[in-house]
PDB file of N, CA and C in Angstrom:
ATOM      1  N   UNK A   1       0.841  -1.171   0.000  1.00  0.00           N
ATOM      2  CA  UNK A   1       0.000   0.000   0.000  1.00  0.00           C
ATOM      3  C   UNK A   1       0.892   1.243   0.000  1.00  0.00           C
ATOM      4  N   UNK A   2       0.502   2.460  -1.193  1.00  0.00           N
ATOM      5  CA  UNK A   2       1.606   3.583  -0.828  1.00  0.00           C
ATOM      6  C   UNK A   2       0.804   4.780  -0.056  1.00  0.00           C
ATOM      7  N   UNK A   3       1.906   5.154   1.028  1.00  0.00           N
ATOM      8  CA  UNK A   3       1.390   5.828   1.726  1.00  0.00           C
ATOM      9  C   UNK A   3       1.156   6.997   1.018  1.00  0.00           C
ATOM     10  N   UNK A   4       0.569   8.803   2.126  1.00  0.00           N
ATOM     11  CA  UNK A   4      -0.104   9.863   1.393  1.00  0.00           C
ATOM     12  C   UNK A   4       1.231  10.315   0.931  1.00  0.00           C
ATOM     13  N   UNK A   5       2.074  10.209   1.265  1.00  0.00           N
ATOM     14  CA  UNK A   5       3.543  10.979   1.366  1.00  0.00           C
ATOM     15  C   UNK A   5       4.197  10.395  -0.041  1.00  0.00           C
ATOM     16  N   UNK A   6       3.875   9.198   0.157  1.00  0.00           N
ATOM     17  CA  UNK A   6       4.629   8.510  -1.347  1.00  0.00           C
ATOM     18  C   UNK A   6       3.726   9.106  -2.479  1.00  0.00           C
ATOM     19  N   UNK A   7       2.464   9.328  -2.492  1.00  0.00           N
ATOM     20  CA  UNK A   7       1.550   9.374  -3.418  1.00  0.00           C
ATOM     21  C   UNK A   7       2.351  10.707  -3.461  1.00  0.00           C
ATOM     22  N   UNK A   8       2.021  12.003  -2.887  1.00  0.00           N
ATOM     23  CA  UNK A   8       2.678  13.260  -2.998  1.00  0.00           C
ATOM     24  C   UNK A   8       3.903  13.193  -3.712  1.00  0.00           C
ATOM     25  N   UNK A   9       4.934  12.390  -3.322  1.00  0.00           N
ATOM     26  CA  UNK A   9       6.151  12.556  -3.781  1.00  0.00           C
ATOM     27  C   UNK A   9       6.031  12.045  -5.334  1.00  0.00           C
ATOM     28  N   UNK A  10       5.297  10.808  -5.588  1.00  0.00           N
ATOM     29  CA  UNK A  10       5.168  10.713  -6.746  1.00  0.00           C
ATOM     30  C   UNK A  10       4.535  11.610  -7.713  1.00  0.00           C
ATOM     31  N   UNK A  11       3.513  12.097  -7.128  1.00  0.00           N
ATOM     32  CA  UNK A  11       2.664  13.755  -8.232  1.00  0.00           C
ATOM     33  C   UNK A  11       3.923  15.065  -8.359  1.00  0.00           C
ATOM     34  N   UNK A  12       4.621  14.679  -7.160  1.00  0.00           N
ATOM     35  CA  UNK A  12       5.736  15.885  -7.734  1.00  0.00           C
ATOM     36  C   UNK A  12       6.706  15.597  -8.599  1.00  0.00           C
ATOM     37  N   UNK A  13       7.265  14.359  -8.507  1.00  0.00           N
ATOM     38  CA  UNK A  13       8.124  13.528  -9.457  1.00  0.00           C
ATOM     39  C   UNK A  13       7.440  13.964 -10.676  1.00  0.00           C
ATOM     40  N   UNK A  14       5.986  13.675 -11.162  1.00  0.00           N
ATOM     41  CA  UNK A  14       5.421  13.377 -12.110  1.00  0.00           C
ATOM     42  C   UNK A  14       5.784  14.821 -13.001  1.00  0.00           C
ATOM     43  N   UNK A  15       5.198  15.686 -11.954  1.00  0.00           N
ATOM     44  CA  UNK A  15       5.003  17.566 -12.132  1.00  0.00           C
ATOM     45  C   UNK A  15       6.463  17.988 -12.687  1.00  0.00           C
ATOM     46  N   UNK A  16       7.548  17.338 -12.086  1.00  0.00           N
ATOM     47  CA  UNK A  16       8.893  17.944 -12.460  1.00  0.00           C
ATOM     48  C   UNK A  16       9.346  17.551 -13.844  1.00  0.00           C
ATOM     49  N   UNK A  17       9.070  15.668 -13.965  1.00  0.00           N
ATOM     50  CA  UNK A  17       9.179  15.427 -15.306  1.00  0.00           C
ATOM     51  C   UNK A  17       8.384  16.449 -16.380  1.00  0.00           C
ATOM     52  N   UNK A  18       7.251  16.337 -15.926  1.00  0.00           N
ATOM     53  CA  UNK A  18       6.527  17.054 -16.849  1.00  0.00           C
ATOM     54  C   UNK A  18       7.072  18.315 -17.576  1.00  0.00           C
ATOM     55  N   UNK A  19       7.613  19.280 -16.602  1.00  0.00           N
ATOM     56  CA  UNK A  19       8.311  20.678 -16.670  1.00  0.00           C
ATOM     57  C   UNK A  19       9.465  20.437 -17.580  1.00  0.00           C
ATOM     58  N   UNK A  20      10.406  19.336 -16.808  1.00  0.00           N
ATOM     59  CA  UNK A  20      11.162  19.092 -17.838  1.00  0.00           C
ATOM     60  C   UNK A  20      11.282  18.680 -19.350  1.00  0.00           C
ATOM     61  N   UNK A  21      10.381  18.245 -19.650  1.00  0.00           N
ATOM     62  CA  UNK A  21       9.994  17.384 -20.435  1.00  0.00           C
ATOM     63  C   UNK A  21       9.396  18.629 -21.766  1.00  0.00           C
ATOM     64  N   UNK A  22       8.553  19.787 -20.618  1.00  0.00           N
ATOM     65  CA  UNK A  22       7.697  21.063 -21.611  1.00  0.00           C
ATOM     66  C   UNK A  22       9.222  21.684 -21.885  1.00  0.00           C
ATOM     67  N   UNK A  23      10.490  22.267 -21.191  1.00  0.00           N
ATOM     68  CA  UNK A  23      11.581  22.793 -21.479  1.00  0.00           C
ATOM     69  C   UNK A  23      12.046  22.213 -22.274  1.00  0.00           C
ATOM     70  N   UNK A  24      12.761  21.092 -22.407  1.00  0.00           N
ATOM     71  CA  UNK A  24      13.447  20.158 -23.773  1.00  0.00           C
ATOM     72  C   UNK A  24      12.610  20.408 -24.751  1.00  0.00           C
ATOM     73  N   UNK A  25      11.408  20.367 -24.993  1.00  0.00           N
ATOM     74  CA  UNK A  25      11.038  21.022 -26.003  1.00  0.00           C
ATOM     75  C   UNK A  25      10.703  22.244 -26.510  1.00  0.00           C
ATOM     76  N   UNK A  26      10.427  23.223 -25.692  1.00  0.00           N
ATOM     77  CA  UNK A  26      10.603  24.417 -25.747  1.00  0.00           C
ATOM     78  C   UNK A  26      12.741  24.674 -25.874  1.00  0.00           C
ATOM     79  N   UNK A  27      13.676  24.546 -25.777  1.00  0.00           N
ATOM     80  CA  UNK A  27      14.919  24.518 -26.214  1.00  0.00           C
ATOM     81  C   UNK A  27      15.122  24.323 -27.270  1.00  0.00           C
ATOM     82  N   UNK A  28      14.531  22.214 -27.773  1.00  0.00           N
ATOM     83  CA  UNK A  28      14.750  22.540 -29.171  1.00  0.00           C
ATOM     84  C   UNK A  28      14.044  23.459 -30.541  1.00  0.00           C
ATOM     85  N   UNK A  29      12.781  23.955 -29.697  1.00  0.00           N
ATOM     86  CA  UNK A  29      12.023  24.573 -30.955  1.00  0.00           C
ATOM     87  C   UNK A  29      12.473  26.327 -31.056  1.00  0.00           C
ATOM     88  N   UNK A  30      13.485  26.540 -29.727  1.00  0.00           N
ATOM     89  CA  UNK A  30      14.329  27.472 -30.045  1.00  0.00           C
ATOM     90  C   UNK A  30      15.498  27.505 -30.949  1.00  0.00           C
ATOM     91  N   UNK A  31      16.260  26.087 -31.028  1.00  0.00           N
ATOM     92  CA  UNK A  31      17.624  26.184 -31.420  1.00  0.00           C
ATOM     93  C   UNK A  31      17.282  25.556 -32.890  1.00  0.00           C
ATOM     94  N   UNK A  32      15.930  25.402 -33.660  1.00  0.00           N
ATOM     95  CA  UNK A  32      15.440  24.833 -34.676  1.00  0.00           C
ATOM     96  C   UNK A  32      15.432  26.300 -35.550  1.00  0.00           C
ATOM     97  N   UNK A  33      15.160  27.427 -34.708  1.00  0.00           N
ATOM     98  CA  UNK A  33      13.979  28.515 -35.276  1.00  0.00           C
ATOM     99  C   UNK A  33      15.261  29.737 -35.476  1.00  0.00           C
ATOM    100  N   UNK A  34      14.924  29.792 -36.865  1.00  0.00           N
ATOM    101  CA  UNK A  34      15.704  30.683 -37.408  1.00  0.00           C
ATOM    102  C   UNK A  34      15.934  32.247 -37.250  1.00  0.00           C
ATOM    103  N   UNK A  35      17.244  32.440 -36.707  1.00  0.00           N
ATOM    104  CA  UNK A  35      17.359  33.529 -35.751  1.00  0.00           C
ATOM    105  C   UNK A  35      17.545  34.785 -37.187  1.00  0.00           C
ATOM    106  N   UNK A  36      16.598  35.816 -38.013  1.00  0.00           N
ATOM    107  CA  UNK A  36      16.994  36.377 -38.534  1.00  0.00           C
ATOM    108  C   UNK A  36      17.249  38.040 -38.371  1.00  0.00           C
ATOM    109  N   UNK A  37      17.112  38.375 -37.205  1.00  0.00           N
ATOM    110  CA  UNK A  37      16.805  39.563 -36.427  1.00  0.00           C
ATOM    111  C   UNK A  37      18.415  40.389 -36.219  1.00  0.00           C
ATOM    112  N   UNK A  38      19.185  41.018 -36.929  1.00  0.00           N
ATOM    113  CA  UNK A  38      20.487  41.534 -36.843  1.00  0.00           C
ATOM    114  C   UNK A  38      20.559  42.328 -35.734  1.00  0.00           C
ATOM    115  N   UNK A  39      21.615  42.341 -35.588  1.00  0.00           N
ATOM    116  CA  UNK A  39      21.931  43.286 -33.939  1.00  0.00           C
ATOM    117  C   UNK A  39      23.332  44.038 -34.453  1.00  0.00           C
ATOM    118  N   UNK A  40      23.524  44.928 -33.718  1.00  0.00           N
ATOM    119  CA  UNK A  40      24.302  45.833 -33.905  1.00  0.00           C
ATOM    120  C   UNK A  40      24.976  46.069 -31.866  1.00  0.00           C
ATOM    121  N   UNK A  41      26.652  45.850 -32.283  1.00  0.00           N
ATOM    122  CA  UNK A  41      27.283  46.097 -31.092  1.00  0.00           C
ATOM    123  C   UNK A  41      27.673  47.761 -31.198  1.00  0.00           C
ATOM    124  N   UNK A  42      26.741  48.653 -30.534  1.00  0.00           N
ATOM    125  CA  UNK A  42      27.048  49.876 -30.736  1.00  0.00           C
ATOM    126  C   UNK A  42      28.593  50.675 -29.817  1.00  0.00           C
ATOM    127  N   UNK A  43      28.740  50.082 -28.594  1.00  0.00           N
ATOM    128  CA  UNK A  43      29.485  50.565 -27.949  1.00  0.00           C
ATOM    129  C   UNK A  43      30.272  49.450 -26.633  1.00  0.00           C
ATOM    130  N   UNK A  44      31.154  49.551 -26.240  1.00  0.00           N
ATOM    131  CA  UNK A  44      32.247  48.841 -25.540  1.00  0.00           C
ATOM    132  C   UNK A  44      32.149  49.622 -24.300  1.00  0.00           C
ATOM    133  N   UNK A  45      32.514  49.124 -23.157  1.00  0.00           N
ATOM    134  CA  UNK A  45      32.921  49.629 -22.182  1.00  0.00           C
ATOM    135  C   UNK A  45      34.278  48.401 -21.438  1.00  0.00           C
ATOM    136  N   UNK A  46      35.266  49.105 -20.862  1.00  0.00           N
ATOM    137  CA  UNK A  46      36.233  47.915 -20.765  1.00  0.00           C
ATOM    138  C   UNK A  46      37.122  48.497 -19.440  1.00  0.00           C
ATOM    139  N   UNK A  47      36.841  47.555 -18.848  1.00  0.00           N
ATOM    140  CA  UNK A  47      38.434  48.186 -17.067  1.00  0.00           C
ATOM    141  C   UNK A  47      38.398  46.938 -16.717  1.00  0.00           C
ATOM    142  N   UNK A  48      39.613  46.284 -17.299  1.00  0.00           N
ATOM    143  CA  UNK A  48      40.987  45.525 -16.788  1.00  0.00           C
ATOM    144  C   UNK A  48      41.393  45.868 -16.272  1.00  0.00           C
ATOM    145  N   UNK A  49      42.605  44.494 -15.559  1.00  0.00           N
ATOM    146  CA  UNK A  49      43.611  44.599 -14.882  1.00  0.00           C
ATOM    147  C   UNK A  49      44.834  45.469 -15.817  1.00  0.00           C
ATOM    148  N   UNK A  50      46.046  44.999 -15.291  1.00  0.00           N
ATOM    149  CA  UNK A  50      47.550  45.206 -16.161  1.00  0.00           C
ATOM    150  C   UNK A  50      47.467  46.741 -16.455  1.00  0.00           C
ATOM    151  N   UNK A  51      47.067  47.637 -16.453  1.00  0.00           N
ATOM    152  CA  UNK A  51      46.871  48.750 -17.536  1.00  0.00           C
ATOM    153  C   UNK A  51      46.227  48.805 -18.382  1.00  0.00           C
ATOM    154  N   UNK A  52      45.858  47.731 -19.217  1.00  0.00           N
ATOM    155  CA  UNK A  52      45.020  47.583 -20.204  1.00  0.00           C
ATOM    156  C   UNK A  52      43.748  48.684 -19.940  1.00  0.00           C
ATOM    157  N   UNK A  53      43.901  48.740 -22.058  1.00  0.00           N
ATOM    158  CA  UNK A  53      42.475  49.649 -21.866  1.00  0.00           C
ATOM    159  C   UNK A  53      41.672  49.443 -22.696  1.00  0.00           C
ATOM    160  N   UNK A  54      41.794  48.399 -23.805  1.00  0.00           N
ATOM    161  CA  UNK A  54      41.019  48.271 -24.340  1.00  0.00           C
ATOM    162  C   UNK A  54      41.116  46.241 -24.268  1.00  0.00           C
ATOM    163  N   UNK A  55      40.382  45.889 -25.270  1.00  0.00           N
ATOM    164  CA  UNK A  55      39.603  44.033 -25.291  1.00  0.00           C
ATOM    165  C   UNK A  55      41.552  43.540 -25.848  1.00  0.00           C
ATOM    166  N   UNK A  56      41.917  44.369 -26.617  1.00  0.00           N
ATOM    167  CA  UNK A  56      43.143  43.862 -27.281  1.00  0.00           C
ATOM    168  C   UNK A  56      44.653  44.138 -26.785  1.00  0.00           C
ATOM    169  N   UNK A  57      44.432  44.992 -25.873  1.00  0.00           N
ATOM    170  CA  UNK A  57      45.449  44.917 -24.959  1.00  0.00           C
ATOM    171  C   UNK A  57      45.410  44.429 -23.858  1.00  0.00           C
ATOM    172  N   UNK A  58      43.784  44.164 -23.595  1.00  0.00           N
ATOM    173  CA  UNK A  58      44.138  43.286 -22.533  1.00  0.00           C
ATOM    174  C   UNK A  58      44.281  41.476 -23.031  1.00  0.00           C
ATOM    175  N   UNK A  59      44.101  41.004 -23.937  1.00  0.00           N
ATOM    176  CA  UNK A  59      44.163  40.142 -24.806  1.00  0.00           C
ATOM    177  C   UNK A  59      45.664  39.680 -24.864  1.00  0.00           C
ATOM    178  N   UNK A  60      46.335  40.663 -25.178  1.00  0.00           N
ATOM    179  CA  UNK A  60      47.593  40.879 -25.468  1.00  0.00           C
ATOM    180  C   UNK A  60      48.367  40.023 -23.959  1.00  0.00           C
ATOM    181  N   UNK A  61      47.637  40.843 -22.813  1.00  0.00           N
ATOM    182  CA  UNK A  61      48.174  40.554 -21.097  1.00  0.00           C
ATOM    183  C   UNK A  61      48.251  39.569 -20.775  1.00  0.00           C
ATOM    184  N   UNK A  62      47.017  38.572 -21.326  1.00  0.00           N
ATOM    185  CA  UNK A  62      46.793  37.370 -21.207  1.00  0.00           C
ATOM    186  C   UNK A  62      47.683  36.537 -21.834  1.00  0.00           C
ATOM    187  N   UNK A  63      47.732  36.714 -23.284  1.00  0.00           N
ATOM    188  CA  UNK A  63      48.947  36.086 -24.209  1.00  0.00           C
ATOM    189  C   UNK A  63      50.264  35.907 -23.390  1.00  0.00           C
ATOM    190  N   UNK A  64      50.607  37.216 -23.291  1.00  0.00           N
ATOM    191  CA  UNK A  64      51.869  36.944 -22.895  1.00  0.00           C
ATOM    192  C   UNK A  64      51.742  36.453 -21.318  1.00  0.00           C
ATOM    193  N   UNK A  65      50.871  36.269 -20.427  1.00  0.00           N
ATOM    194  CA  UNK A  65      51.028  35.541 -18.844  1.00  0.00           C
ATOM    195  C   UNK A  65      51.433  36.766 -18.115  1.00  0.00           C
ATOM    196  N   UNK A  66      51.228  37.987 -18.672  1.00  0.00           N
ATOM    197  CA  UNK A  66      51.182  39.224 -17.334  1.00  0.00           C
ATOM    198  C   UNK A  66      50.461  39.075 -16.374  1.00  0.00           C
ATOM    199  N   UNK A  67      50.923  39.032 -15.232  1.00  0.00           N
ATOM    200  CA  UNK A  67      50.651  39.363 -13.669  1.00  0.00           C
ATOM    201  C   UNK A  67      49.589  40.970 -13.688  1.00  0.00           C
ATOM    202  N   UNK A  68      48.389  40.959 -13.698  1.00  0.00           N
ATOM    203  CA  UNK A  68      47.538  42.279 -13.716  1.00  0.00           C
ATOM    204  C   UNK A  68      47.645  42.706 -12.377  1.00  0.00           C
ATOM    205  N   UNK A  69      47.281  42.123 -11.548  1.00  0.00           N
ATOM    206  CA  UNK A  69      47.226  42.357 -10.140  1.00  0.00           C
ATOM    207  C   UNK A  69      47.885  43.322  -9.161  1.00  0.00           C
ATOM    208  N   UNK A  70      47.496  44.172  -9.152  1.00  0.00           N
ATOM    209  CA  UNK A  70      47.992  45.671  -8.124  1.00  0.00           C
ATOM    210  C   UNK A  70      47.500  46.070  -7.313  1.00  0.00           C
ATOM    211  N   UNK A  71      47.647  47.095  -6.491  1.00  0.00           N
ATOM    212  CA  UNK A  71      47.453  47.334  -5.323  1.00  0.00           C
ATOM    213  C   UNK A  71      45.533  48.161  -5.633  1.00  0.00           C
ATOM    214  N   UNK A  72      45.239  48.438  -4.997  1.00  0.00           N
ATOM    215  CA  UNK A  72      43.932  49.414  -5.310  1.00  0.00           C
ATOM    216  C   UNK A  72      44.372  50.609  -5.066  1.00  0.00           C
ATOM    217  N   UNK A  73      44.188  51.293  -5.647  1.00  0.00           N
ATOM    218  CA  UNK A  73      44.440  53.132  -5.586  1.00  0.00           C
ATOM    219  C   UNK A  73      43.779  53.410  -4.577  1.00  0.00           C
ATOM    220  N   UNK A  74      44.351  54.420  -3.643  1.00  0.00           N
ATOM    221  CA  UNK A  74      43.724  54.842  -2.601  1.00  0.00           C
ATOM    222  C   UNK A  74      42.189  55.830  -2.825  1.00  0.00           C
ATOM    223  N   UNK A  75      42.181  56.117  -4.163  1.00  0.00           N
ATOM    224  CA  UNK A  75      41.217  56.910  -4.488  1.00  0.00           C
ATOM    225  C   UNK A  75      39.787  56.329  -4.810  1.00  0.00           C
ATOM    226  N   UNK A  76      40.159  55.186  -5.135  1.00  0.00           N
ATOM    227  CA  UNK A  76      38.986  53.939  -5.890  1.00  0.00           C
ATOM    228  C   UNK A  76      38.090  54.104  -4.609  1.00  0.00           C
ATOM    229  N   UNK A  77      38.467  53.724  -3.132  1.00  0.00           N
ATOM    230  CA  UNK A  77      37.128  53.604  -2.040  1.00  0.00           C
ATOM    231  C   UNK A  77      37.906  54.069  -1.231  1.00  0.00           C
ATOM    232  N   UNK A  78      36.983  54.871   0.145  1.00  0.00           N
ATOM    233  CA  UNK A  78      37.553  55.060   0.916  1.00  0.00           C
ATOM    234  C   UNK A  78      37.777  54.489   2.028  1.00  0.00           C
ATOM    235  N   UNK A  79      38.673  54.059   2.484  1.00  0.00           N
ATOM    236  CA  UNK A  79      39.099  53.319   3.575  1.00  0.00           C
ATOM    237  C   UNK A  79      39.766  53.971   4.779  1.00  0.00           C
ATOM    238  N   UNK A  80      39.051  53.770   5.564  1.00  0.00           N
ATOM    239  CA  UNK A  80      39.174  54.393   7.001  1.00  0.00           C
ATOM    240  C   UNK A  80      39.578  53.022   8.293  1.00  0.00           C
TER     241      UNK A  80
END
């Protein structure tokens, strides 16, 4: 005989498959559906480590295994 608790646990089992089951298909009928909507990257914003100031110098930091890591400027927060 299953108890009320098993019955419960099984309707939630059931409920979760279910969810899962509506997502896997909702995923693939995303990654089916033809994305034709263009986008435009209008603007960058960029603060690295090393000095770096832009994506390619800091790119560069990485390449070569520069150490970025410095002290914090006393100006960045104030510390009391």
């Amino acid at each position: 005989m299953i108890s009320n608790q098993e019955q419960e646990y099984a309707q939630l089992m059931q409920m979760a498959l279910d969810k899962i089951s509506n997502l896997e298909a909702e995923v693939d009928r995303l990654k089916n559906q033809k994305q034709s909507e263009a986008i435009a990257i209008i603007g960058m914003g960029c603060r690295v480590p090393g000095g770096a100031s832009t994506p390619e110098a800091f790119w560069e930091l990485l390449q070569n295994g520069v150490d970025g890591i410095t002290e914090v400027p006393p100006d960045r927060w104030p510390i009391n």
